[in-house]
C-alpha atoms as a PDB file:
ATOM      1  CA  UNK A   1      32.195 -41.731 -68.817  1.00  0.00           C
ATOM      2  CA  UNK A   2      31.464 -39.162 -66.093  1.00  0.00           C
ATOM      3  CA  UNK A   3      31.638 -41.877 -63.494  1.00  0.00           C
ATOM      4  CA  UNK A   4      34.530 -43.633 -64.240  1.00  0.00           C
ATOM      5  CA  UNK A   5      36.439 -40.485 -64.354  1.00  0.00           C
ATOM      6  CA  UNK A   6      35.829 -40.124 -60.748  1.00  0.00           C
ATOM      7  CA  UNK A   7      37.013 -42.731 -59.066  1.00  0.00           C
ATOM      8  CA  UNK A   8      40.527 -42.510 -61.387  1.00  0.00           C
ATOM      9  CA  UNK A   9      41.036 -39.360 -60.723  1.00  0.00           C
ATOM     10  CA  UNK A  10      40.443 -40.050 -57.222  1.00  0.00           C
ATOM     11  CA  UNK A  11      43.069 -43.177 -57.642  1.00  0.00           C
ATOM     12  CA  UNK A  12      45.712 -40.586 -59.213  1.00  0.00           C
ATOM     13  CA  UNK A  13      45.601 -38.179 -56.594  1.00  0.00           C
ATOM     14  CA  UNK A  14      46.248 -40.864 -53.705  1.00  0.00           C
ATOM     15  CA  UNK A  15      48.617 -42.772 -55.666  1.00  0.00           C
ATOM     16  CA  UNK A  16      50.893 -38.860 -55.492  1.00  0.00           C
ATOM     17  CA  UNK A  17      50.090 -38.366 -51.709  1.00  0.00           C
ATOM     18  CA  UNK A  18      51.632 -42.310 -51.474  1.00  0.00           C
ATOM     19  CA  UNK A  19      54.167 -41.392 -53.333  1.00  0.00           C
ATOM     20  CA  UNK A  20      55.253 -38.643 -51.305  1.00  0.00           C
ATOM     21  CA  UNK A  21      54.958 -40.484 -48.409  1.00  0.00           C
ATOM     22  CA  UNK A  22      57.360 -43.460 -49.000  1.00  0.00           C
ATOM     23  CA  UNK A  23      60.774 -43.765 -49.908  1.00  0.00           C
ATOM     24  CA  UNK A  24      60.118 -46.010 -52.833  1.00  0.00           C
ATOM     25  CA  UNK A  25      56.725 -47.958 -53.572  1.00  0.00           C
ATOM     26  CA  UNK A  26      56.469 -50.559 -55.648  1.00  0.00           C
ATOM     27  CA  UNK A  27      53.471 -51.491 -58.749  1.00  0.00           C
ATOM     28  CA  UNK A  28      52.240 -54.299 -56.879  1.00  0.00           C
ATOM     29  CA  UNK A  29      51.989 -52.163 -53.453  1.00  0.00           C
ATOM     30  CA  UNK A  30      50.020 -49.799 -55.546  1.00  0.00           C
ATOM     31  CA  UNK A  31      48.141 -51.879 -57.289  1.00  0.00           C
ATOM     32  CA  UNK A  32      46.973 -53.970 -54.529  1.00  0.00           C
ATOM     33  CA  UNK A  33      46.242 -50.599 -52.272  1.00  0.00           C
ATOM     34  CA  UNK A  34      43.581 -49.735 -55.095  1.00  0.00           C
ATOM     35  CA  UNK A  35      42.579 -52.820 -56.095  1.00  0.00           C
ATOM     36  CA  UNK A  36      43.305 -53.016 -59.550  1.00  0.00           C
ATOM     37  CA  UNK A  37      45.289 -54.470 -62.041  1.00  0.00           C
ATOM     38  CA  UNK A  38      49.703 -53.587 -62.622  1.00  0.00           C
ATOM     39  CA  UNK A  39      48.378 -52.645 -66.152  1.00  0.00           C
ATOM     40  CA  UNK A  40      46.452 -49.743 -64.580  1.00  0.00           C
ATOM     41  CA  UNK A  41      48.850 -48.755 -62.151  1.00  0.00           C
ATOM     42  CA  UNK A  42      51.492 -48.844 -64.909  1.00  0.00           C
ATOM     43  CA  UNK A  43      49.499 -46.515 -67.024  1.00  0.00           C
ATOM     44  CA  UNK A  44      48.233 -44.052 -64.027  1.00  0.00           C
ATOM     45  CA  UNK A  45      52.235 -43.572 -63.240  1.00  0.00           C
ATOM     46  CA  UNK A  46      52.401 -42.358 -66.967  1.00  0.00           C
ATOM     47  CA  UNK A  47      49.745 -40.281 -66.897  1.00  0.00           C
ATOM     48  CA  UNK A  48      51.398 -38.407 -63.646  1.00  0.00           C
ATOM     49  CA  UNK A  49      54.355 -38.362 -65.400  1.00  0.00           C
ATOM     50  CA  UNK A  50      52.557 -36.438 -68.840  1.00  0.00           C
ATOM     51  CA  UNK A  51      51.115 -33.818 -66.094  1.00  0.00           C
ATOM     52  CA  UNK A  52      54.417 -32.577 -65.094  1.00  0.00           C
ATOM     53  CA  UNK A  53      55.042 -35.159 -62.027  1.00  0.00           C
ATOM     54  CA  UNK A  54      59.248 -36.109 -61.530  1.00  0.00           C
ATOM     55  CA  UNK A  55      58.913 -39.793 -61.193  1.00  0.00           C
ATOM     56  CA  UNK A  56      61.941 -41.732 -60.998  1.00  0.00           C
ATOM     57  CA  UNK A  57      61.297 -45.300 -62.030  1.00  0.00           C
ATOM     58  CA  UNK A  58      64.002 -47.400 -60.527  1.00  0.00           C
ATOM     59  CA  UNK A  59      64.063 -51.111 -62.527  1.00  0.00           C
ATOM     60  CA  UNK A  60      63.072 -53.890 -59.793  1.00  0.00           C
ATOM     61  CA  UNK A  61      62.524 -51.770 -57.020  1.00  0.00           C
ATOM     62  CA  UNK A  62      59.937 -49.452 -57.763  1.00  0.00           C
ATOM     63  CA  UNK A  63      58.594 -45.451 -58.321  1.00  0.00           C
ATOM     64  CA  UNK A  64      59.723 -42.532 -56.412  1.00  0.00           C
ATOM     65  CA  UNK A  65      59.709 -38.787 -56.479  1.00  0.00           C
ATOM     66  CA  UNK A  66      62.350 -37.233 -57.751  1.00  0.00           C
ATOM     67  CA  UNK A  67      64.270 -35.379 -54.547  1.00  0.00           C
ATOM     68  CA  UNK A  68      64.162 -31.217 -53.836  1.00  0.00           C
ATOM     69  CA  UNK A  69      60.617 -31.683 -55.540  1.00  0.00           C
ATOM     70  CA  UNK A  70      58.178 -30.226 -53.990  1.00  0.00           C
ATOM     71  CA  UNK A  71      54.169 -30.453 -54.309  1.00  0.00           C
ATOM     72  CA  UNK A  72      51.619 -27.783 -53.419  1.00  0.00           C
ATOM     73  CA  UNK A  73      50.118 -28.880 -49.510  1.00  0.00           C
ATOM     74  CA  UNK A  74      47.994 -31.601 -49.335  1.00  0.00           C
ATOM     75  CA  UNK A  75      44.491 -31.004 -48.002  1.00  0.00           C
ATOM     76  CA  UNK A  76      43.285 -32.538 -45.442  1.00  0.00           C
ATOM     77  CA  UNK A  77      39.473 -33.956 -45.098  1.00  0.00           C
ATOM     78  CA  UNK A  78      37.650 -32.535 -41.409  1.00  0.00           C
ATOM     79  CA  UNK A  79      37.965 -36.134 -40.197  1.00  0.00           C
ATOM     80  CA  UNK A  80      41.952 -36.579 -41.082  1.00  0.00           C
ATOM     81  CA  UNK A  81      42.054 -32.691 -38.980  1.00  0.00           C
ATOM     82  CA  UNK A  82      40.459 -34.011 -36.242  1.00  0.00           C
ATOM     83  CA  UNK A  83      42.351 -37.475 -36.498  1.00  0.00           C
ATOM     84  CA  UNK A  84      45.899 -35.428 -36.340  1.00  0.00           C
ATOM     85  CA  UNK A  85      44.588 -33.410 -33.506  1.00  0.00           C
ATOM     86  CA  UNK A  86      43.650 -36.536 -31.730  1.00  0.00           C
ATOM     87  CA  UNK A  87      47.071 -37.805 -31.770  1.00  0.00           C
ATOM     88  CA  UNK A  88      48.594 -34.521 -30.306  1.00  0.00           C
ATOM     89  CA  UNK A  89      46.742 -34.559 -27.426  1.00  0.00           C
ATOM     90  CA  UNK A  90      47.370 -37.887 -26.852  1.00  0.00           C
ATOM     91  CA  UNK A  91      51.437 -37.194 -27.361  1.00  0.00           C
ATOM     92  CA  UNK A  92      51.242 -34.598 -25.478  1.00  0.00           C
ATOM     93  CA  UNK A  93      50.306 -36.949 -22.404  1.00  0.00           C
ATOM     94  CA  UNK A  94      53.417 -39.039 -23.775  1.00  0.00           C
ATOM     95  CA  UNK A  95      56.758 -38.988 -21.049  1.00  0.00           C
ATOM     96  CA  UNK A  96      59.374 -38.505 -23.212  1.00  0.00           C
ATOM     97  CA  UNK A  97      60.022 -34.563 -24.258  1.00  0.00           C
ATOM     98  CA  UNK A  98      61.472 -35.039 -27.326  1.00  0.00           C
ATOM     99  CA  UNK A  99      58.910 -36.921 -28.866  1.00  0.00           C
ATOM    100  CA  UNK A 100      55.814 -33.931 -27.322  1.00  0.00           C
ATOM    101  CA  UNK A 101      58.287 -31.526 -28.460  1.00  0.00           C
ATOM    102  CA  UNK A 102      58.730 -32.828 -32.378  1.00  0.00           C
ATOM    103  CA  UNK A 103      54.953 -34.009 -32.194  1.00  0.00           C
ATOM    104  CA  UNK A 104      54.105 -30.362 -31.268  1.00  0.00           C
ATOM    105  CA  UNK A 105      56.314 -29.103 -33.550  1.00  0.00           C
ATOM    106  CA  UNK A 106      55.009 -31.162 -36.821  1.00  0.00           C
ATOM    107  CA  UNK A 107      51.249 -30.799 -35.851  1.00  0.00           C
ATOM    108  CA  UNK A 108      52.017 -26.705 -36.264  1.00  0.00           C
ATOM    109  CA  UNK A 109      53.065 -27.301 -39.962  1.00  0.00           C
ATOM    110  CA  UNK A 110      50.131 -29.458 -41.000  1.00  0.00           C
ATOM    111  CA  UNK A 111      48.149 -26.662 -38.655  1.00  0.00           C
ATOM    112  CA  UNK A 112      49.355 -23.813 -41.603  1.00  0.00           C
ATOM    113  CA  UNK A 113      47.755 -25.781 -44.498  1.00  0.00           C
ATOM    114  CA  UNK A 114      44.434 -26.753 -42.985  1.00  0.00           C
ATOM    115  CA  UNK A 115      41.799 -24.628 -44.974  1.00  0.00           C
ATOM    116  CA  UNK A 116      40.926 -21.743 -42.875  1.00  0.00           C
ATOM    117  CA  UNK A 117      37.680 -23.218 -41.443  1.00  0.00           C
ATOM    118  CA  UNK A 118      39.331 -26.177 -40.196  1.00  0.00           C
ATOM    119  CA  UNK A 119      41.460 -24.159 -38.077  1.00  0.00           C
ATOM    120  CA  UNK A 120      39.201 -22.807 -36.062  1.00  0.00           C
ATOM    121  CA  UNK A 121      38.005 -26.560 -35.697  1.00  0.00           C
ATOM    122  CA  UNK A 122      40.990 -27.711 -34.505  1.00  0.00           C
ATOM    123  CA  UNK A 123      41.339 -25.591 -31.747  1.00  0.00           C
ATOM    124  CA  UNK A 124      38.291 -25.706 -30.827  1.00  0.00           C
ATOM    125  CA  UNK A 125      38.773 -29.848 -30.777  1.00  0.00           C
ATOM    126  CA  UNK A 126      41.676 -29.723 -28.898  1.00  0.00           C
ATOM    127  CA  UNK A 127      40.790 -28.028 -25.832  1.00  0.00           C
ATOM    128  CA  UNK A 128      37.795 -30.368 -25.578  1.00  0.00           C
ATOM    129  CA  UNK A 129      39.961 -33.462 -25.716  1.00  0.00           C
ATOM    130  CA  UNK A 130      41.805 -34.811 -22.408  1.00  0.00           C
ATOM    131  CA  UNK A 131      43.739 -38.140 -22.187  1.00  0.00           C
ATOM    132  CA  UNK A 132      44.609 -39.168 -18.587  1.00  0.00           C
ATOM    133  CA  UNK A 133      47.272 -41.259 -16.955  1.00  0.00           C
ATOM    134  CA  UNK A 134      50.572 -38.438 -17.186  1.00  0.00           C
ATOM    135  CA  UNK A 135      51.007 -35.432 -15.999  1.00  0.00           C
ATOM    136  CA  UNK A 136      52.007 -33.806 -18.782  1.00  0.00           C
ATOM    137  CA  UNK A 137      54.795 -31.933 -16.850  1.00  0.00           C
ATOM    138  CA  UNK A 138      56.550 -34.973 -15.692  1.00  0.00           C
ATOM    139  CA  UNK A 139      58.950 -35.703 -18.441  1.00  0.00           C
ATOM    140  CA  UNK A 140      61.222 -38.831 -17.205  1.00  0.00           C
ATOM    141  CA  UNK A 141      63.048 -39.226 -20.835  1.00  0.00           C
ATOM    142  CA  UNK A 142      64.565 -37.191 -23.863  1.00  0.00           C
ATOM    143  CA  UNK A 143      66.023 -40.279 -25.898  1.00  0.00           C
ATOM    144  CA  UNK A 144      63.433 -41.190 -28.175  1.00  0.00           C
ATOM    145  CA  UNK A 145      63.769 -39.236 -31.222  1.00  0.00           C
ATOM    146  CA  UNK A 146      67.851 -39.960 -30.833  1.00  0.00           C
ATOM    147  CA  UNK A 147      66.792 -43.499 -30.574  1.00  0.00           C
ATOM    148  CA  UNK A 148      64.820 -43.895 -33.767  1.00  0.00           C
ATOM    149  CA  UNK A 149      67.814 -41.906 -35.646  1.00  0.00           C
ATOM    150  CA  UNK A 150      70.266 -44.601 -34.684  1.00  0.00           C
ATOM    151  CA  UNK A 151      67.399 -47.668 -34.970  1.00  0.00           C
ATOM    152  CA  UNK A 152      67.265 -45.979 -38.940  1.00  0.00           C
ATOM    153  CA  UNK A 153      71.147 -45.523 -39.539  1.00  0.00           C
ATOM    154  CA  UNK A 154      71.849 -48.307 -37.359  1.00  0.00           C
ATOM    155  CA  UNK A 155      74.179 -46.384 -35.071  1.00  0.00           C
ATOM    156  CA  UNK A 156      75.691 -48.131 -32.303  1.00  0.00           C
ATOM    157  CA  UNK A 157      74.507 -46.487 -28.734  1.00  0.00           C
ATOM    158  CA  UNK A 158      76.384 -46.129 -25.612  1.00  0.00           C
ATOM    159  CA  UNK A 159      73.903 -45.885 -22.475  1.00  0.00           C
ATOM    160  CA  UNK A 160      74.093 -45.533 -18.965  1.00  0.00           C
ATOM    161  CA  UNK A 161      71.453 -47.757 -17.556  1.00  0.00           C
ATOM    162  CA  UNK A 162      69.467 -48.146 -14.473  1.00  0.00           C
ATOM    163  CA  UNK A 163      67.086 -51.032 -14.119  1.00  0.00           C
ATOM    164  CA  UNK A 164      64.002 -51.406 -11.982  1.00  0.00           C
ATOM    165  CA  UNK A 165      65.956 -53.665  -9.941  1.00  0.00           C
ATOM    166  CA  UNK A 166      68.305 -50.615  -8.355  1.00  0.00           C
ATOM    167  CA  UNK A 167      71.219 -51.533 -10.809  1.00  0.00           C
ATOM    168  CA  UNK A 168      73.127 -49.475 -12.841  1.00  0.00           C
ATOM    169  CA  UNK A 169      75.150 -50.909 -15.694  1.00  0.00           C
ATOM    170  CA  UNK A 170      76.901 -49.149 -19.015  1.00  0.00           C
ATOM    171  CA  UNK A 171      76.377 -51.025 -22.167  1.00  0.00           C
ATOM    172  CA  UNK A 172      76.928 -50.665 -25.819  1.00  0.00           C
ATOM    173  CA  UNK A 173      73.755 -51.871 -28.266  1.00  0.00           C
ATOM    174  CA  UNK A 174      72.460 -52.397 -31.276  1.00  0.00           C
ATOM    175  CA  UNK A 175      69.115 -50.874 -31.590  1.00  0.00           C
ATOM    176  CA  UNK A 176      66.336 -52.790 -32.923  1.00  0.00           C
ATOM    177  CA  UNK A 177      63.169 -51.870 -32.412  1.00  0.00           C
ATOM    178  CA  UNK A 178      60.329 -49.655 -30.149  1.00  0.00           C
ATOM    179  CA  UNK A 179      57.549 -50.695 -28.319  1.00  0.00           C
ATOM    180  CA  UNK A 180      55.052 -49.380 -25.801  1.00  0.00           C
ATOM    181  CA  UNK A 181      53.539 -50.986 -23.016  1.00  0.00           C
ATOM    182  CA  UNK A 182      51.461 -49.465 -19.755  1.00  0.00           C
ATOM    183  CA  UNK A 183      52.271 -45.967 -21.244  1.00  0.00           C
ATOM    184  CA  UNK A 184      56.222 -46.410 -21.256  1.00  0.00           C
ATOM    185  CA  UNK A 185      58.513 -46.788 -24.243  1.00  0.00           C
ATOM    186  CA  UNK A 186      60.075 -49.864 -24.522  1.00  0.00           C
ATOM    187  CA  UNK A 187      64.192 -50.452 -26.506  1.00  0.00           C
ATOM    188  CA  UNK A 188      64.334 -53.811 -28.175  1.00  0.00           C
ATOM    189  CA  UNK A 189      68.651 -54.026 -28.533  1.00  0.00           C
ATOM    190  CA  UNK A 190      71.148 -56.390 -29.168  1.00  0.00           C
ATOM    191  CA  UNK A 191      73.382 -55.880 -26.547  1.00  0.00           C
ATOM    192  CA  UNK A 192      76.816 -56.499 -26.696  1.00  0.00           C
ATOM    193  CA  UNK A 193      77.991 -56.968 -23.396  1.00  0.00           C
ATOM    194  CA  UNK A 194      75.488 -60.129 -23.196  1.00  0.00           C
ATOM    195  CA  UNK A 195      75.892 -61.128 -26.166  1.00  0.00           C
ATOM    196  CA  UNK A 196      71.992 -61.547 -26.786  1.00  0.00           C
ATOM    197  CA  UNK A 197      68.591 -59.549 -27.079  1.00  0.00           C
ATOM    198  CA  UNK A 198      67.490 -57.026 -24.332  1.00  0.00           C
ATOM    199  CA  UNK A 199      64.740 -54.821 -23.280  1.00  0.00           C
ATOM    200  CA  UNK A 200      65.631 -51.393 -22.049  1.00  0.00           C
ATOM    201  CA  UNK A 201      62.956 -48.968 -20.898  1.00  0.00           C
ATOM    202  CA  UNK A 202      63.263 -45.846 -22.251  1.00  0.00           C
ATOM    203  CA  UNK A 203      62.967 -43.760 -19.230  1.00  0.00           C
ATOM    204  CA  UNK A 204      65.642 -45.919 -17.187  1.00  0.00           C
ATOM    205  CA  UNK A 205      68.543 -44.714 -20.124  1.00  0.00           C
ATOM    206  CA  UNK A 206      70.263 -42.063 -17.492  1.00  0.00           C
ATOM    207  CA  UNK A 207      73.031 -41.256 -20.544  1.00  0.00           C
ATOM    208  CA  UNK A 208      72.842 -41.965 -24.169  1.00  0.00           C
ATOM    209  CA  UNK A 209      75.489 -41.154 -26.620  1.00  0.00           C
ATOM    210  CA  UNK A 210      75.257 -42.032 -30.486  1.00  0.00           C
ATOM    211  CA  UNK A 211      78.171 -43.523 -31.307  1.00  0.00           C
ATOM    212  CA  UNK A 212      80.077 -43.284 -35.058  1.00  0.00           C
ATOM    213  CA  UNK A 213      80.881 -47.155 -35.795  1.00  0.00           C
ATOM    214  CA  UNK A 214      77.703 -48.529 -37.434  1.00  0.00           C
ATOM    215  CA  UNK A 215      76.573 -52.525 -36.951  1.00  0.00           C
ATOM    216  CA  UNK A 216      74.984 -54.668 -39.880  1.00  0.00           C
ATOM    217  CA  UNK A 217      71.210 -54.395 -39.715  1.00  0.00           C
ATOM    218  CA  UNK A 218      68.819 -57.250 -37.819  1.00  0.00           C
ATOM    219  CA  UNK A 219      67.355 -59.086 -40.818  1.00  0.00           C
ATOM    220  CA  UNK A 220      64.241 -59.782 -39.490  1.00  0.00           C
ATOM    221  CA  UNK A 221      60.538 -57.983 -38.243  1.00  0.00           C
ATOM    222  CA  UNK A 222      59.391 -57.245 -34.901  1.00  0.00           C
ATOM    223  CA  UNK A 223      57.314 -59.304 -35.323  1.00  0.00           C
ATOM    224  CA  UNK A 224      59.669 -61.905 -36.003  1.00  0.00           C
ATOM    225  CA  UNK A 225      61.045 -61.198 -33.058  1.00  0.00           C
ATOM    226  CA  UNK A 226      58.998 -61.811 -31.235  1.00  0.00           C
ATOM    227  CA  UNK A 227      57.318 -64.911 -32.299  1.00  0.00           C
ATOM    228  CA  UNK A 228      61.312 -65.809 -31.560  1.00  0.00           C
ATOM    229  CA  UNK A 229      61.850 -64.678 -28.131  1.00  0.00           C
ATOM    230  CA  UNK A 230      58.116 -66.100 -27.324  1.00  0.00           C
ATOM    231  CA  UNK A 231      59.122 -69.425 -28.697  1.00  0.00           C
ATOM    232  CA  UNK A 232      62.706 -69.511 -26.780  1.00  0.00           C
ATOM    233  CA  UNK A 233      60.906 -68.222 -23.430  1.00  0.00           C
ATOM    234  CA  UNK A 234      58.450 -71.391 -24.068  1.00  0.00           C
ATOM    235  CA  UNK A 235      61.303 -73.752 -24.954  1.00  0.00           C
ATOM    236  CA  UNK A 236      64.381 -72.948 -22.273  1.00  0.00           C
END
């Protein structure tokens, strides 16, 4: 009895830290995350509920936490520590300052609830970890964060733009989607004054202003998009 205990228990607690996580999740998500059957998920979502867990069950779409609820901090294992600290360092080497500046800023929060031994770990960790390729004083953007809000409330952007060619141009797009390549952040966009698909890099946006009108969201993945614009590049 012991042993099956476990691993449910186990199930229940990561089941609340998904739930947390996401928007909305779905029986099937969970059930295929943990490998077992709807059933069980459907009877591990009422056995949160019993313990005192707001669960809003929304028909068709799926579970959520009810919102303003708040659960004690998670804890994190010394690997997931040293995974998070990991990633700072290696935003930290990243060119855009708002991104280093939020990364910095989140990484100090889950820094507060690491058990007190781990935080001595942590620093320790992250003065012996060094990524190269940036100075990490040469800061050539401040969009992305603003970029991301608009790609998530699809806000219509007005930039300032000059390419690697030595042009300058002012456009209004449609944000779509981020990428990263050679260590620079990449704008998929719709862009309106050509009427098609472009690729702005970040760190070329000289002005960007968030606009109020909002456009109808791209119904589709990146990688959609890209099998797409591979497929048109292929057949001209």
């Amino acid at each position: 009895m012991e042993e099956k205990e476990k691993p449910r228990l186990a199930r229940l607690t990561a089941i609340l830290t998904q739930l947390q996580s996401k928007r909305v999740i779905t029986a099937k998500q969970l059930a295929e995350r943990h490998d077992v059957s709807v059933r069980t998920i459907y009877r591990d979502i009422r056995t949160l509920e019993k313990s005192g867990i707001p669960i809003v069950t929304e028909e068709g779409i799926g579970y959520s936490i009810m919102e303003g609820y708040h659960l004690p901090p998670v804890l994190f294992s010394e690997e997931e520590a040293n995974a998070l600290i990991t990633l700072e360092q290696l935003a930290i080497k990243n060119k855009d300052q708002s991104l280093v500046e939020n990364i910095s800023s989140a990484l100090e929060k889950i820094k507060a609830i690491l058990r007190y031994s781990q935080k001595g770990n942590a620093d320790l960790l992250a003065d012996r970890i060094y990524f190269g390729g940036n100075n990490n004083k040469e800061r050539t953007s401040n969009n992305l964060m603003e970029i991301q809000s608009a790609i998530t409330h699809n806000k219509v952007l007005a930039i300032d733009y000059h390419s690697s060619e030595d042009k300058s141009s002012t456009r209004n797009i449609e944000p779509f989607a981020i990428y990263s390549i050679h260590g620079n952040f990449l704008l998929v966009a719709f862009c309106r004054l050509r009427n098609d698909f472009r690729h702005f890099r970040i760190d070329f946006i000289k002005k960007l202003v968030t606009k109020s009108d909002t456009f109808s969201p791209h119904n589709m993945t990146i990688k959609e998009y890209f099998e797409k614009y591979v497929k048109d590049q292929n057949n001209p």
